[in-house]
PDB file of N, CA and C in Angstrom:
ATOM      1  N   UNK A   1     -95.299  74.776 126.873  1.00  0.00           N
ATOM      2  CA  UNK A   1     -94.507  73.695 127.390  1.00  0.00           C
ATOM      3  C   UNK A   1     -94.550  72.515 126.424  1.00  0.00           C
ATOM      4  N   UNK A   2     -93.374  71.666 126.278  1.00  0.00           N
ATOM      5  CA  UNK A   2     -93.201  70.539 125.315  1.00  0.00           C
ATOM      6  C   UNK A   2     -94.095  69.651 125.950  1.00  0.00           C
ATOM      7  N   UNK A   3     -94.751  69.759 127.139  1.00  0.00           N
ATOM      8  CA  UNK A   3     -95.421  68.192 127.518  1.00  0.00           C
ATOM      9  C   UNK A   3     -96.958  68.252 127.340  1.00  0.00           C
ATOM     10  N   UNK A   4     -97.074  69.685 127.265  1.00  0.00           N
ATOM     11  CA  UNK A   4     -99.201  70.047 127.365  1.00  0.00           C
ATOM     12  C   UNK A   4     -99.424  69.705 125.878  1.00  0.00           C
ATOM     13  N   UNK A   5    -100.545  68.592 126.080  1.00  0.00           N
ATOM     14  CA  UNK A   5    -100.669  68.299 124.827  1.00  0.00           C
ATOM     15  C   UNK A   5    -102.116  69.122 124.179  1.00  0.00           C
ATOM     16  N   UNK A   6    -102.324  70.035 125.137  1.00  0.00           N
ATOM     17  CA  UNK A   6    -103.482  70.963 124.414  1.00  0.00           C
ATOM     18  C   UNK A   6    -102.661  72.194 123.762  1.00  0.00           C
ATOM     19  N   UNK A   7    -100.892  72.360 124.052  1.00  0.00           N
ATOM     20  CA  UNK A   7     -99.951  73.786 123.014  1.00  0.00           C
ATOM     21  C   UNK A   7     -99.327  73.182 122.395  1.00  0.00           C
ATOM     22  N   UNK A   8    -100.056  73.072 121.039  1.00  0.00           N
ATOM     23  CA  UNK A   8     -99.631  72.405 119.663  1.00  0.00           C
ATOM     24  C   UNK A   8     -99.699  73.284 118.659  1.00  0.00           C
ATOM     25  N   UNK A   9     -98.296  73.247 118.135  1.00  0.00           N
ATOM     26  CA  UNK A   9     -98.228  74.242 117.064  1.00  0.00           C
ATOM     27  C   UNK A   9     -96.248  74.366 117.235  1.00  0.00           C
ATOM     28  N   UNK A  10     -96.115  75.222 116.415  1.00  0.00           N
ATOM     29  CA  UNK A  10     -94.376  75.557 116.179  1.00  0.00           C
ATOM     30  C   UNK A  10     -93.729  75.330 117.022  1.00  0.00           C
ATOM     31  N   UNK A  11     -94.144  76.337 118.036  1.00  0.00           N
ATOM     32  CA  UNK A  11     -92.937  76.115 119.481  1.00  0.00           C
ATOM     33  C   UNK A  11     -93.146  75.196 120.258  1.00  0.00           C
ATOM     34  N   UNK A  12     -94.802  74.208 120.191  1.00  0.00           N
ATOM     35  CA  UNK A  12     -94.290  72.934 120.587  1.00  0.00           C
ATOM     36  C   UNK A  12     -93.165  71.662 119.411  1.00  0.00           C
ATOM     37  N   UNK A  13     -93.360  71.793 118.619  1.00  0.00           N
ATOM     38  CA  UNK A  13     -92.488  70.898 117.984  1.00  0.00           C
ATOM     39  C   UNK A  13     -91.435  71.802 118.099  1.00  0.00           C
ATOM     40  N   UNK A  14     -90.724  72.275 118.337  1.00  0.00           N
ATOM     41  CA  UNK A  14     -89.176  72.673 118.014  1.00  0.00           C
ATOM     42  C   UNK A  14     -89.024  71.843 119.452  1.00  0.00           C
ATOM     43  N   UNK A  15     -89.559  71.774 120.170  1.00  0.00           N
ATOM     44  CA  UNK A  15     -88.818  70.754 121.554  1.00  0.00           C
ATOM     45  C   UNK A  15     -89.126  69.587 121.545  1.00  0.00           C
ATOM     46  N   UNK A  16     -88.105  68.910 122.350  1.00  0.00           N
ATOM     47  CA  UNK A  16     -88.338  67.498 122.671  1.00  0.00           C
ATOM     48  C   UNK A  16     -88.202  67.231 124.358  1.00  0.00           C
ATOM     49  N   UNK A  17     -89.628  66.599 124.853  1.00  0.00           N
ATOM     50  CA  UNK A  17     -90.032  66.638 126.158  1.00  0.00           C
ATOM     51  C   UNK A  17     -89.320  65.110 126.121  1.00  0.00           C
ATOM     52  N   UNK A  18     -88.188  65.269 127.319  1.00  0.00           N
ATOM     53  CA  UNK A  18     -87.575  64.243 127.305  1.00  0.00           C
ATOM     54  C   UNK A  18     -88.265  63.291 128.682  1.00  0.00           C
ATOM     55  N   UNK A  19     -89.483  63.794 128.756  1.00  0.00           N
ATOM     56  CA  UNK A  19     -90.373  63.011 130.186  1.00  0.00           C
ATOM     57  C   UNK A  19     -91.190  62.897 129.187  1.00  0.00           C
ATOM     58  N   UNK A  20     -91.820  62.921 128.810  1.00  0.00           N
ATOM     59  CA  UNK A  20     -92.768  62.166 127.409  1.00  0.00           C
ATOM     60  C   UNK A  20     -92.138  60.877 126.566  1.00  0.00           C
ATOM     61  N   UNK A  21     -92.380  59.564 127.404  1.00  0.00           N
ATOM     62  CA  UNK A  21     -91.761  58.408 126.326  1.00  0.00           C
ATOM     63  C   UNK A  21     -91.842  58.463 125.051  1.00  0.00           C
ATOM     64  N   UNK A  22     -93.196  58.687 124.478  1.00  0.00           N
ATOM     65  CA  UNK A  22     -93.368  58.561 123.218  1.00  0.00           C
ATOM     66  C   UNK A  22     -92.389  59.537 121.910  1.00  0.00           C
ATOM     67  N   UNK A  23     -92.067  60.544 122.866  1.00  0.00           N
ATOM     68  CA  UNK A  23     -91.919  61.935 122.173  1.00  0.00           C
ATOM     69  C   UNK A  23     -89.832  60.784 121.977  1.00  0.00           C
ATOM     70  N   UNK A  24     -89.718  60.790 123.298  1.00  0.00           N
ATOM     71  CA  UNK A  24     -87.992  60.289 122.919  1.00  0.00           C
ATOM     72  C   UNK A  24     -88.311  59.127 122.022  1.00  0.00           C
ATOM     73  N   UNK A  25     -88.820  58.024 121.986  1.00  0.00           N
ATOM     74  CA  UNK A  25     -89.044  57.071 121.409  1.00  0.00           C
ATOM     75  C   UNK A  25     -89.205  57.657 119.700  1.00  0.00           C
ATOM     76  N   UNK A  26     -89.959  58.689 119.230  1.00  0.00           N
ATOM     77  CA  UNK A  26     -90.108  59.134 118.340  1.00  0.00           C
ATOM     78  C   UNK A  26     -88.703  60.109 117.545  1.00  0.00           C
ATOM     79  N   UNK A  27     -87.820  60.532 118.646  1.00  0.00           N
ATOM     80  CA  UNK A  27     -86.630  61.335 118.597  1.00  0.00           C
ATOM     81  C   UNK A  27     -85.421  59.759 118.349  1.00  0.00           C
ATOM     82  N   UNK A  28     -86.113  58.836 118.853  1.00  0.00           N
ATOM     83  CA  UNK A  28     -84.682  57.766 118.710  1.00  0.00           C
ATOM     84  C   UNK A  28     -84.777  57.513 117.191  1.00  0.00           C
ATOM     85  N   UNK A  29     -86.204  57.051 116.977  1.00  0.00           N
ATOM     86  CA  UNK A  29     -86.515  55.989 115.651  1.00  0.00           C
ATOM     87  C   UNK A  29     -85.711  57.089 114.547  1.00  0.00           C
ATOM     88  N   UNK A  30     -86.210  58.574 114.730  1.00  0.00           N
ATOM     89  CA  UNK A  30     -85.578  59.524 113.594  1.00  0.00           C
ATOM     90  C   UNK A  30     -84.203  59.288 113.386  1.00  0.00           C
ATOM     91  N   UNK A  31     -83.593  59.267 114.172  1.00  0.00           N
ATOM     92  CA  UNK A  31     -82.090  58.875 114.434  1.00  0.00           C
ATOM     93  C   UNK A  31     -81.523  57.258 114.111  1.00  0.00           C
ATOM     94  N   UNK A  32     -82.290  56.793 114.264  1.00  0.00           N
ATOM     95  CA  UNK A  32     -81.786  55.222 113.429  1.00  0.00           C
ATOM     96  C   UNK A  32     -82.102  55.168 111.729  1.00  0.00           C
ATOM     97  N   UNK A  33     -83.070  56.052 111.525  1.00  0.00           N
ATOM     98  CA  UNK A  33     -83.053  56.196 110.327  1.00  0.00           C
ATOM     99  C   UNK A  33     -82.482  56.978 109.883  1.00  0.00           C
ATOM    100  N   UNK A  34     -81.508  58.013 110.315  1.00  0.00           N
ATOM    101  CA  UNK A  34     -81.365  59.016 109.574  1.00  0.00           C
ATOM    102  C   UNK A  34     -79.707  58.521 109.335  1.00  0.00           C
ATOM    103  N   UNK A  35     -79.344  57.571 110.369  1.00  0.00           N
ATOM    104  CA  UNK A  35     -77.890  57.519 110.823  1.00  0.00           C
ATOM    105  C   UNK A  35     -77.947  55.631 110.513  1.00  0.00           C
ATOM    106  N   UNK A  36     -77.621  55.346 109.584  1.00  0.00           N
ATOM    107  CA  UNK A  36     -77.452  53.716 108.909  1.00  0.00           C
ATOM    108  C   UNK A  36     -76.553  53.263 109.661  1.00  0.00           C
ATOM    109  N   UNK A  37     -77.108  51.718 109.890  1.00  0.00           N
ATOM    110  CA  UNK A  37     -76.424  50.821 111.252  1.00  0.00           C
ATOM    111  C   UNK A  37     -76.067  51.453 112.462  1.00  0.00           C
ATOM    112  N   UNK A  38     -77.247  52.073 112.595  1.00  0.00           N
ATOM    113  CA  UNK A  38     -77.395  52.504 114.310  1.00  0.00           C
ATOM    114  C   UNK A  38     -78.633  51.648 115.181  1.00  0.00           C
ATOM    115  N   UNK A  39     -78.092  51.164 116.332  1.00  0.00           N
ATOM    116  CA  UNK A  39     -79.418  50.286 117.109  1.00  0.00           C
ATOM    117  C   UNK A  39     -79.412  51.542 117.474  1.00  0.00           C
ATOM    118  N   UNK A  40     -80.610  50.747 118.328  1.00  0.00           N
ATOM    119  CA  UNK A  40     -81.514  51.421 119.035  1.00  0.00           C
ATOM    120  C   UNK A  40     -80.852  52.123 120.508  1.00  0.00           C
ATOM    121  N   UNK A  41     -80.221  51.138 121.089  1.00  0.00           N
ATOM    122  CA  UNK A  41     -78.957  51.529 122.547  1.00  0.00           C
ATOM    123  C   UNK A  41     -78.440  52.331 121.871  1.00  0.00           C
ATOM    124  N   UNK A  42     -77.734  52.131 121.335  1.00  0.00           N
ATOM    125  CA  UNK A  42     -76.878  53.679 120.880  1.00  0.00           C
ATOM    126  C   UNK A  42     -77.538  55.113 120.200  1.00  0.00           C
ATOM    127  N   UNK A  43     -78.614  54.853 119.632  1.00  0.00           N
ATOM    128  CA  UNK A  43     -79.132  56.211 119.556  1.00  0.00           C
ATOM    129  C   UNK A  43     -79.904  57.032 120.655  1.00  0.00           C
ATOM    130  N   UNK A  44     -80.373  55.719 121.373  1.00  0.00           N
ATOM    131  CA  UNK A  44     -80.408  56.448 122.703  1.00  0.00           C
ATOM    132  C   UNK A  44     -79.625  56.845 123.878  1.00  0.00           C
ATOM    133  N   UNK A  45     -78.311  56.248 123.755  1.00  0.00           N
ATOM    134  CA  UNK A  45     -77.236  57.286 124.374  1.00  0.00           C
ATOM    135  C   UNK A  45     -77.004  58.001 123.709  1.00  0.00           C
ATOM    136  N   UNK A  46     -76.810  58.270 122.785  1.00  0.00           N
ATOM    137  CA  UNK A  46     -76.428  59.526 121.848  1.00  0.00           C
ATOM    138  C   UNK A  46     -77.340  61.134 122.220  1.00  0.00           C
ATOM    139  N   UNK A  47     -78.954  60.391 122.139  1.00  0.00           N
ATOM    140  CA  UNK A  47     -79.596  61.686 122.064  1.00  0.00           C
ATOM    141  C   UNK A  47     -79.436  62.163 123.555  1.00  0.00           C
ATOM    142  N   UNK A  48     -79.309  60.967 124.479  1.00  0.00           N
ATOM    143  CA  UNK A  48     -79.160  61.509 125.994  1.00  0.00           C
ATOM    144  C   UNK A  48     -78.055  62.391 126.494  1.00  0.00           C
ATOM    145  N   UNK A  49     -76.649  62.234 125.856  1.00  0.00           N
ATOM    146  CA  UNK A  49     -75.128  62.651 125.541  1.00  0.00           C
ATOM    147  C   UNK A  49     -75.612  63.998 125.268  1.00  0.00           C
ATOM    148  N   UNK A  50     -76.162  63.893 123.696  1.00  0.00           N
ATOM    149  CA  UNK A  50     -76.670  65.340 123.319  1.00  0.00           C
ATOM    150  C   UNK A  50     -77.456  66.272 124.331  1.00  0.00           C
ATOM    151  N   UNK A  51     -78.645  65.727 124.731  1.00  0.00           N
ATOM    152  CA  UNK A  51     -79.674  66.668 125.612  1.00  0.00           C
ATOM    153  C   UNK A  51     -78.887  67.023 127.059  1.00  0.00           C
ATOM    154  N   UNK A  52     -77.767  66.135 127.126  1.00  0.00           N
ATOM    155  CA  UNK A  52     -76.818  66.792 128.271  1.00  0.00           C
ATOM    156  C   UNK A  52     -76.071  68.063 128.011  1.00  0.00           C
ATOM    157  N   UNK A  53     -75.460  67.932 126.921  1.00  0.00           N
ATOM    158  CA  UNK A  53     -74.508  69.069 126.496  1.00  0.00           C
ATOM    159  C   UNK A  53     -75.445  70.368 125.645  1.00  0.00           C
ATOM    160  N   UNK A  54     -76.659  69.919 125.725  1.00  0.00           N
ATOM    161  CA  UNK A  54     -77.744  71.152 124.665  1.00  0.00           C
ATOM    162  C   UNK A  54     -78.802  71.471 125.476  1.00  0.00           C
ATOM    163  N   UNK A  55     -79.263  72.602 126.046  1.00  0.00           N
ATOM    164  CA  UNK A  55     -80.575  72.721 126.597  1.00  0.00           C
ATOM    165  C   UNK A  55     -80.796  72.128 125.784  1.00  0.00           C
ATOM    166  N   UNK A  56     -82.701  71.619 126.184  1.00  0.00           N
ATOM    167  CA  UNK A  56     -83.976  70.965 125.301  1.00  0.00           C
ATOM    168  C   UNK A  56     -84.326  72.508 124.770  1.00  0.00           C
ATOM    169  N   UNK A  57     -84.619  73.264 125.551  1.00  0.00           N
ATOM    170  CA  UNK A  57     -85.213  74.398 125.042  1.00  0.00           C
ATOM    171  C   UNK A  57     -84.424  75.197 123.905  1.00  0.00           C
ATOM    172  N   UNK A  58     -83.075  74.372 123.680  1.00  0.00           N
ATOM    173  CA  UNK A  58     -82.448  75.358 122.614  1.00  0.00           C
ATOM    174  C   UNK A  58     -82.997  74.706 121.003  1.00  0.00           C
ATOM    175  N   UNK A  59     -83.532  73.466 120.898  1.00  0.00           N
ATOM    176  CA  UNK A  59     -84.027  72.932 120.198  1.00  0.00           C
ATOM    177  C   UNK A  59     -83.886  71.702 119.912  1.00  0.00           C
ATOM    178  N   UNK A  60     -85.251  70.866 119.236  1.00  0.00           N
ATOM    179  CA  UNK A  60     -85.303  69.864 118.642  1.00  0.00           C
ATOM    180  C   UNK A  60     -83.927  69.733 117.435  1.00  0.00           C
ATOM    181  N   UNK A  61     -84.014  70.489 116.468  1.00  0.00           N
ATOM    182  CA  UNK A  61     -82.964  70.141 115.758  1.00  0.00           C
ATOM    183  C   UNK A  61     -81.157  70.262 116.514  1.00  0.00           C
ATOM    184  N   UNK A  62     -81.025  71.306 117.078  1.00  0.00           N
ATOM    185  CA  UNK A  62     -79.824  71.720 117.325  1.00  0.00           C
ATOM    186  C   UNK A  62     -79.224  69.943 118.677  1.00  0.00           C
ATOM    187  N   UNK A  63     -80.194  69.655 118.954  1.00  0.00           N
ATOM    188  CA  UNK A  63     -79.745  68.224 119.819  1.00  0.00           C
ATOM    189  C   UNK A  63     -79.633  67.246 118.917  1.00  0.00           C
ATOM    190  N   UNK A  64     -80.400  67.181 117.418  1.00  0.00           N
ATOM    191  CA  UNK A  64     -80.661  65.911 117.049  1.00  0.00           C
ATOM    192  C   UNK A  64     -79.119  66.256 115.968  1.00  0.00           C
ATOM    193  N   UNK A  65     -79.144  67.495 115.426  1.00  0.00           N
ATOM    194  CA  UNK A  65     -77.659  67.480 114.905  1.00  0.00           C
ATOM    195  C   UNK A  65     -76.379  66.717 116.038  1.00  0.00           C
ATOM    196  N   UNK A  66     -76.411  67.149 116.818  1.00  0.00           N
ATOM    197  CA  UNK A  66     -75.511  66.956 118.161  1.00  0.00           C
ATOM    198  C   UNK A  66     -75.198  65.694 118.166  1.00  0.00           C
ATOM    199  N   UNK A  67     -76.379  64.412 118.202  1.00  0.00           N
ATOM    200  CA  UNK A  67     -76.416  63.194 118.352  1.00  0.00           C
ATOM    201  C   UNK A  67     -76.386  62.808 117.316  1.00  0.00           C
ATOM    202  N   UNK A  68     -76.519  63.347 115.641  1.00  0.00           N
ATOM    203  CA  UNK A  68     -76.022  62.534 114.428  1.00  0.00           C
ATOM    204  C   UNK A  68     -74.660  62.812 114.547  1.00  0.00           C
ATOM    205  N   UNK A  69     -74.487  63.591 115.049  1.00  0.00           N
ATOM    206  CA  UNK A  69     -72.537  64.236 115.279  1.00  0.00           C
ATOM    207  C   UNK A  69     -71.774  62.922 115.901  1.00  0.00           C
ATOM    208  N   UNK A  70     -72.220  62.696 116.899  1.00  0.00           N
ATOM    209  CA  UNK A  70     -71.671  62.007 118.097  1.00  0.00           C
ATOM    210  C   UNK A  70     -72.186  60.199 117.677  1.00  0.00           C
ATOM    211  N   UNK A  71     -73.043  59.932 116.830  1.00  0.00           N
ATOM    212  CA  UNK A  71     -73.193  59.039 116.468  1.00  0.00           C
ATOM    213  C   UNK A  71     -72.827  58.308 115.023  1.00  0.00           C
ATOM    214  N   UNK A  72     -71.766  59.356 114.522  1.00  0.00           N
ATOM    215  CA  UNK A  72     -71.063  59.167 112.970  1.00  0.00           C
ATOM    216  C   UNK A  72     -69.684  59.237 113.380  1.00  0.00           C
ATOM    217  N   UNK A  73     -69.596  59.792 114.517  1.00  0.00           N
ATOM    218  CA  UNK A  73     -67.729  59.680 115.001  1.00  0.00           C
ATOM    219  C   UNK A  73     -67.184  58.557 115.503  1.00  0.00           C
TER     220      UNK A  73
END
């Protein structure tokens, strides 16, 4: 599970536990940096937009593509 912080390893990082603040907080900051003149409100609707239209379980990357998508259009 993305939230047990004693299963660490691969298949915990490929997810993002979107009930873990730190973990979204850590999924936003990537996204303001990765995506120039993005606040902070908007990358966090973005990744929320995304994790709507993407299982979590389909992956960390395949949502965070989703929300650089939706946050460059």
């Amino acid at each position: 599970m993305a939230d047990d912080k004693k299963n660490i390893g691969k298949p915990d990082r490929n997810l993002i536990s979107f009930k873990e603040k730190y973990e979204f907080d850590y999924a936003v900051k990537q996204l303001q940096n990765q995506v120039s003149d993005t606040t902070r409100q908007e990358a966090k609707d973005a990744l929320t937009a995304a994790a709507k239209k993407i299982s979590p379980s389909e992956g960390r990357e395949k949502i965070m593509r989703a929300a650089r998508k939706q946050l460059r259009d």
